[in-house]
Protein backbone atom coordinates (compact mmCIF):
# COMPACT_ATOMS: atom_id res chain seq x y z
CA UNK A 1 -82.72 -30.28 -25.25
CA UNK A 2 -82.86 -28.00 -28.46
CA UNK A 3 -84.27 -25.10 -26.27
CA UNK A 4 -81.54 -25.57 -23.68
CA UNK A 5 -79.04 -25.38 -26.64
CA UNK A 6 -80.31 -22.36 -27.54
CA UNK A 7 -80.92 -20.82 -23.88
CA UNK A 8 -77.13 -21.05 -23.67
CA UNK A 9 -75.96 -19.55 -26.72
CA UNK A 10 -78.74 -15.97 -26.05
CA UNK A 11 -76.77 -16.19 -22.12
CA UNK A 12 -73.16 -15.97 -23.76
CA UNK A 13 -74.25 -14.06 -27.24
CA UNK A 14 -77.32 -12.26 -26.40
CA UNK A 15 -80.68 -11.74 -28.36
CA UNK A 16 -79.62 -12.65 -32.22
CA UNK A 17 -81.83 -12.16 -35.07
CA UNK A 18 -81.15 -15.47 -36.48
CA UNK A 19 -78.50 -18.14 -37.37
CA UNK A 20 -76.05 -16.28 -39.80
CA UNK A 21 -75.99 -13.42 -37.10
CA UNK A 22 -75.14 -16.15 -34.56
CA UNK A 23 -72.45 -17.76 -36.92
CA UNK A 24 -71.12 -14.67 -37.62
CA UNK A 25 -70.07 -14.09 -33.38
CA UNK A 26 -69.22 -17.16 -33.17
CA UNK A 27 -67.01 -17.14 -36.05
CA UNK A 28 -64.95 -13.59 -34.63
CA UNK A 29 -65.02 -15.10 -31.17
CA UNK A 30 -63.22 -18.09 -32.74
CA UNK A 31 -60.98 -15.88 -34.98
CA UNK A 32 -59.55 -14.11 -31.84
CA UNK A 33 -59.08 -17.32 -29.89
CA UNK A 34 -56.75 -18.33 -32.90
CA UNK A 35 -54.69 -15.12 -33.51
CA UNK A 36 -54.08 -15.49 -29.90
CA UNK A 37 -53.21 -19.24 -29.87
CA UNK A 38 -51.00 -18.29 -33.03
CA UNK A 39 -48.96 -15.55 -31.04
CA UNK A 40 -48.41 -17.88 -27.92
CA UNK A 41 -47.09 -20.72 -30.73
CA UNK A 42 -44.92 -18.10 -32.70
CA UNK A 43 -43.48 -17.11 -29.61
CA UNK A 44 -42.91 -20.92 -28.33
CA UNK A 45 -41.06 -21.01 -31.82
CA UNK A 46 -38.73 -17.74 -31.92
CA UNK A 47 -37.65 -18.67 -28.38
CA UNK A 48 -37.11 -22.21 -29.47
CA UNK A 49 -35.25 -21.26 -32.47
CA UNK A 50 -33.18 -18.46 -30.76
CA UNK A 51 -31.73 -21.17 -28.58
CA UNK A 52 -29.81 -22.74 -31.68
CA UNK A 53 -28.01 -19.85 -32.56
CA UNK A 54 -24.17 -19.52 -31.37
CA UNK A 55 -24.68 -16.33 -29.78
CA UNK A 56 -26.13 -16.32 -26.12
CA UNK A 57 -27.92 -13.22 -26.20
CA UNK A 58 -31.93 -13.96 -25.57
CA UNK A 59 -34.57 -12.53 -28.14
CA UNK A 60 -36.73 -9.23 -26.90
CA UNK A 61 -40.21 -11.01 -27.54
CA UNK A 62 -43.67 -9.17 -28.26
CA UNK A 63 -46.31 -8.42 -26.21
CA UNK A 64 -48.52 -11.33 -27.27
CA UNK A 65 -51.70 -9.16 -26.79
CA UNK A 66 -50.81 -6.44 -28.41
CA UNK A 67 -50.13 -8.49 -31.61
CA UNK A 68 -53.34 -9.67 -30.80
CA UNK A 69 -54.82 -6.31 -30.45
CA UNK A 70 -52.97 -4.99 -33.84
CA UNK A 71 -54.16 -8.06 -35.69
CA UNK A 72 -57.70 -7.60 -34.67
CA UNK A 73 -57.75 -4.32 -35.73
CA UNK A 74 -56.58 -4.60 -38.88
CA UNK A 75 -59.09 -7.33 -39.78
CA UNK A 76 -61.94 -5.11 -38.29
CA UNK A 77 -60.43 -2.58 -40.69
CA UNK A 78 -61.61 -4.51 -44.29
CA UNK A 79 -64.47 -4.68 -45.70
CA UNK A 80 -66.31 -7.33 -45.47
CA UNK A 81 -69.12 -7.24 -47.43
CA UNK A 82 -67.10 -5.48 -50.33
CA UNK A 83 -64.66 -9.09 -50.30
CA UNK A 84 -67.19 -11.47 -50.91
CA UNK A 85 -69.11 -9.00 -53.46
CA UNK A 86 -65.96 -8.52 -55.50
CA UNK A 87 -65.37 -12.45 -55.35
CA UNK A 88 -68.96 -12.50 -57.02
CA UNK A 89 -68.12 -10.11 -59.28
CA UNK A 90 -64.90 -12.01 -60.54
CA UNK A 91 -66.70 -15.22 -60.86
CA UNK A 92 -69.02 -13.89 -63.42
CA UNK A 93 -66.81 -11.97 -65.26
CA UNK A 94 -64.45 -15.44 -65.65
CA UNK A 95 -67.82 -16.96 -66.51
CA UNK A 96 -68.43 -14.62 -69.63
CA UNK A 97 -64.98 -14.97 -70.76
CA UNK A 98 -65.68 -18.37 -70.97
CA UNK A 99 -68.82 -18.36 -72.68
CA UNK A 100 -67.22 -15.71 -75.09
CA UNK A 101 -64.27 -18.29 -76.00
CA UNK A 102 -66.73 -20.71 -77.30
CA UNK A 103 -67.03 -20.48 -80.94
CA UNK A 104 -70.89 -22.05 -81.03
CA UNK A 105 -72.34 -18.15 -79.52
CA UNK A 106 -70.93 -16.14 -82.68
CA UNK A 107 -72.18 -15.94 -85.84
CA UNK A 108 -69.83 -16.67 -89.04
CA UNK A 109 -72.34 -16.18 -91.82
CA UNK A 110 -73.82 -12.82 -93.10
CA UNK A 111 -73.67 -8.88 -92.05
CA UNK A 112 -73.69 -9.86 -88.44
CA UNK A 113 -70.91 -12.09 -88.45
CA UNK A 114 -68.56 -11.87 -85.88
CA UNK A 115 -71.75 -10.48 -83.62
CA UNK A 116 -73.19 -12.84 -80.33
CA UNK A 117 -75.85 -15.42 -80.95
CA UNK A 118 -78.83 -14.95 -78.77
CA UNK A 119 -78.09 -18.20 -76.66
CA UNK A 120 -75.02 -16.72 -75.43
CA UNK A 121 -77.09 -14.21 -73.70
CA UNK A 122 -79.23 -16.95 -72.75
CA UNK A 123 -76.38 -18.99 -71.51
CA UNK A 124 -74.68 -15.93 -69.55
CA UNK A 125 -78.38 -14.93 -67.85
CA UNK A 126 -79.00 -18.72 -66.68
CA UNK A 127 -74.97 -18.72 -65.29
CA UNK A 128 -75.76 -15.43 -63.59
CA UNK A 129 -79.16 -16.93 -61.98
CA UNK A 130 -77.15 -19.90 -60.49
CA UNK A 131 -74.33 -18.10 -59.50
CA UNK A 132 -76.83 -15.79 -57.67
CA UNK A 133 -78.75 -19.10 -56.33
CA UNK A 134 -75.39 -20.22 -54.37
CA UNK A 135 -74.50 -17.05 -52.92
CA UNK A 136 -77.89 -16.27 -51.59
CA UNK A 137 -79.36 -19.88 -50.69
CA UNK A 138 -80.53 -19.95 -46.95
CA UNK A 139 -81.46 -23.21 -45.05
CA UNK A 140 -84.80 -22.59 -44.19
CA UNK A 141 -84.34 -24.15 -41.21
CA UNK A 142 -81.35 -22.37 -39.52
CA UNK A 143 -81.03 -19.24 -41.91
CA UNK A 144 -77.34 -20.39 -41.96
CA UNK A 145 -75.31 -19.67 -45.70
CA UNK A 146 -74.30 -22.73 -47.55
CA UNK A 147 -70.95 -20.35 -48.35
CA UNK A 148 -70.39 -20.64 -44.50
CA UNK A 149 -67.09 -22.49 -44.91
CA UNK A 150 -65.58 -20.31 -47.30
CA UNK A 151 -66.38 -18.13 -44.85
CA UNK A 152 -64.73 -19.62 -42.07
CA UNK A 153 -61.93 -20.87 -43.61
CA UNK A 154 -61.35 -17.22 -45.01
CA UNK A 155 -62.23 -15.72 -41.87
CA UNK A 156 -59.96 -18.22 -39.89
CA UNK A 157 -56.39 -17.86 -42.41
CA UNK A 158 -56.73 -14.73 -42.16
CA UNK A 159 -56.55 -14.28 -38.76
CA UNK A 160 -53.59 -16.90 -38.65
CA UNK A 161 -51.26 -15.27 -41.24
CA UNK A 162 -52.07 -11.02 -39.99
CA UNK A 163 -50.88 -12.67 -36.47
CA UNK A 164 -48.03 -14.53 -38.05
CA UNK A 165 -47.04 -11.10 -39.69
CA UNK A 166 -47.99 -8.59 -37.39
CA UNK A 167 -45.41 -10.68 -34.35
CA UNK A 168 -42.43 -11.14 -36.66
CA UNK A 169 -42.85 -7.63 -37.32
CA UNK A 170 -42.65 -7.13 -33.83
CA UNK A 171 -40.05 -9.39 -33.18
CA UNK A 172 -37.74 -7.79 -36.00
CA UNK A 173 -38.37 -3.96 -34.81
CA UNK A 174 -37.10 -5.30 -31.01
CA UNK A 175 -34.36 -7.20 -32.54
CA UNK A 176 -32.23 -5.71 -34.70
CA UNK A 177 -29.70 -8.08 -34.54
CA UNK A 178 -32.09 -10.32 -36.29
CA UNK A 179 -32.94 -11.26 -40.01
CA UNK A 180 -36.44 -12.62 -40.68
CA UNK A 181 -37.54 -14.58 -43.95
CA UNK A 182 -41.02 -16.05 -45.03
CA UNK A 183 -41.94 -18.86 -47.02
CA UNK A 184 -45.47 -19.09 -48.77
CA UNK A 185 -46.94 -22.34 -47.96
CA UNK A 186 -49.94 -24.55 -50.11
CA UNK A 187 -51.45 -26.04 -47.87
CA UNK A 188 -52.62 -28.48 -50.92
CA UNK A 189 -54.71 -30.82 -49.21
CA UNK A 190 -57.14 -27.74 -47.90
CA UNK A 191 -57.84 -26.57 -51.22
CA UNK A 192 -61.03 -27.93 -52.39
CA UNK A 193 -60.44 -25.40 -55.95
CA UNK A 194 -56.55 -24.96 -55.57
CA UNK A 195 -55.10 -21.16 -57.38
CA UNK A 196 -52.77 -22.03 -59.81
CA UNK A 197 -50.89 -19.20 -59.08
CA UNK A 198 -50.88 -19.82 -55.36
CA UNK A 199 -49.13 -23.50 -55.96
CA UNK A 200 -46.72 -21.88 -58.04
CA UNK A 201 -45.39 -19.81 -54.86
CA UNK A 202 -45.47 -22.87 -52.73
CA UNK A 203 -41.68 -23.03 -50.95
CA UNK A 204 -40.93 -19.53 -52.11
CA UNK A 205 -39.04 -17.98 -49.43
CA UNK A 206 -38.01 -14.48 -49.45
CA UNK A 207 -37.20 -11.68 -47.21
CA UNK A 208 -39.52 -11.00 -44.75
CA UNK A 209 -39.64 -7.02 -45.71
CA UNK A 210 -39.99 -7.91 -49.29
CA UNK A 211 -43.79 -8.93 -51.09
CA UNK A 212 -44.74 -12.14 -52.70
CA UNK A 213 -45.54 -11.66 -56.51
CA UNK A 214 -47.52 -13.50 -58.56
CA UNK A 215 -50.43 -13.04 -61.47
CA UNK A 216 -53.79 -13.77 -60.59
CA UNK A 217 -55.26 -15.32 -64.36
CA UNK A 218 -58.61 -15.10 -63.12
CA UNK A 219 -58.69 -11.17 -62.16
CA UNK A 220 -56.03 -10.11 -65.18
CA UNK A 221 -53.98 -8.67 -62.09
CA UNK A 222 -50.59 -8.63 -60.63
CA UNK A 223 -50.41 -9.23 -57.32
CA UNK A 224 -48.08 -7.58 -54.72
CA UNK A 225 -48.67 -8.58 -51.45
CA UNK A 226 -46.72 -9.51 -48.04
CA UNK A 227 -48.04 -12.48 -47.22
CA UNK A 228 -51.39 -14.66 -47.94
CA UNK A 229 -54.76 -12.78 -46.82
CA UNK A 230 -53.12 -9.64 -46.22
CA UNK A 231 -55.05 -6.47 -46.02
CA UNK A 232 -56.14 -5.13 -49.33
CA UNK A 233 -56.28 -8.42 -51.12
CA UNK A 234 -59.20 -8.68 -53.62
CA UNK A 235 -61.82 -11.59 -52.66
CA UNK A 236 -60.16 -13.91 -55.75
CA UNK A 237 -56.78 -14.14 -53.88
CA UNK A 238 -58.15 -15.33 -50.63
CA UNK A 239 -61.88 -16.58 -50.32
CA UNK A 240 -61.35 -20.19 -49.63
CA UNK A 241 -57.64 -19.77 -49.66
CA UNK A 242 -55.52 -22.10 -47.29
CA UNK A 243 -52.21 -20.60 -47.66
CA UNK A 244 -50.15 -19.85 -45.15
CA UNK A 245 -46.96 -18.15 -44.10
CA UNK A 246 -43.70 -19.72 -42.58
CA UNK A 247 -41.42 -17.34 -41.41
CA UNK A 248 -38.04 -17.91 -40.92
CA UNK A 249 -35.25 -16.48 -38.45
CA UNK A 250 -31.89 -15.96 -38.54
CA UNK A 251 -29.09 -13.71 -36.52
CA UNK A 252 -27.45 -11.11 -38.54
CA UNK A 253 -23.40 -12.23 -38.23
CA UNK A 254 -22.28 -8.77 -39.38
């Protein structure tokens, strides 16, 4: 049965090299299923809403795949690699500030007071080795990363709010009798490690040409950005995030 299982996937994938290559088709052959299930919906929505206006005139809608098209592209267009290195890299620099907050690794006594004890080296090298442990740990059996939800979930988002943004953009530039407004969502429940600062934005609406703000506490940085998982994002604002955008329409009465 297991060699039948895997018979089919080489017929629709072709020769892989092992599991995480494997997960990682499936995964963008998923991703494009939902960024076109997500334009189909947002357009089943626009039209909906449209209908309870006053006025009679009918929206202009998108081309469903070519906001599929766009959206693809501008995922294909990030780096990869680069997001879920810089996530590393932001985990062990909040690490270090930790272990540098404790008062137990510095020395109050003598000439070198004020200096680091050596077990906050100690302390830093064995956080390092773990973190290092979880980001590289491979079932032996499948080759498949434990991080693979983060992955997907990051993977997946994303491809749900660049749809999201790339049709109302759409929508707006064939409508100009139109005003458009978004509302971050928490999706609270999804968050296994929640962002403060994500929370704080939840029901924020704004307009839909204007950028969400917020400080990210873990990076130091202010944020600027259109809507959750947009492009450019650093890894800390979006691995593992489950926030979405609502977007909101209204006809211009003027």
């Amino acid at each position: 049965m297991a060699k039948e299982h895997e018979n089919r996937l080489k017929k629709k994938y072709g020769d892989y090299k092992n599991y995480t290559e494997l997960m990682q088709m499936i995964i963008a052959e998923n991703t494009e299923r939902v960024a076109r299930a997500v334009g189909k919906m947002s357009n089943d929505v626009f039209e909906k809403e449209a209908k309870k206006t006053k006025t009679k005139k009918a929206l202009v809608m998108p081309d469903i795949d070519s906001v599929v098209l766009r959206a693809q592209q501008i995922r294909k267009g990030e780096e990869r690699g680069k997001l879920i290195s810089d996530n590393l890299r932001y985990k062990l620099n909040k690490d270090l500030k930790e272990i540098l907050k404790n008062p137990k690794y510095t020395k109050t006594r003598g000439p070198l007071a004020g200096t680091l004890k050596k077990e906050a080296v100690a302390d830093f090298r064995n956080t390092i080795q773990k973190i290092f442990e979880n980001y590289t740990k491979r079932n032996p059996k499948t080759g498949v990363p434990d991080n693979i939800r983060n992955i997907a979930v990051t993977e997946i988002r994303a491809a749900v709010n660049t749809t999201k943004n790339e049709f109302a953009k759409q929508l707006q530039s064939k409508n100009p009798d139109i005003i458009l407004y978004k509302m971050w969502v928490h999706n609270r429940k999804l968050s296994k490690v929640p962002r403060k600062a994500h929370q704080k934005l939840n029901g924020t609406e704004i307009h839909f040409n204007e950028n969400f703000e917020y400080y990210n506490d873990v990076t130091g940085h202010y944020v600027s950005t259109p809507h959750p998982h947009a492009e450019g994002m650093e890894a800390a604002d979006v691995v593992g995030c489950s926030c979405e955008c609502k977007i909101i329409i209204e006809r211009n009465s003027s």
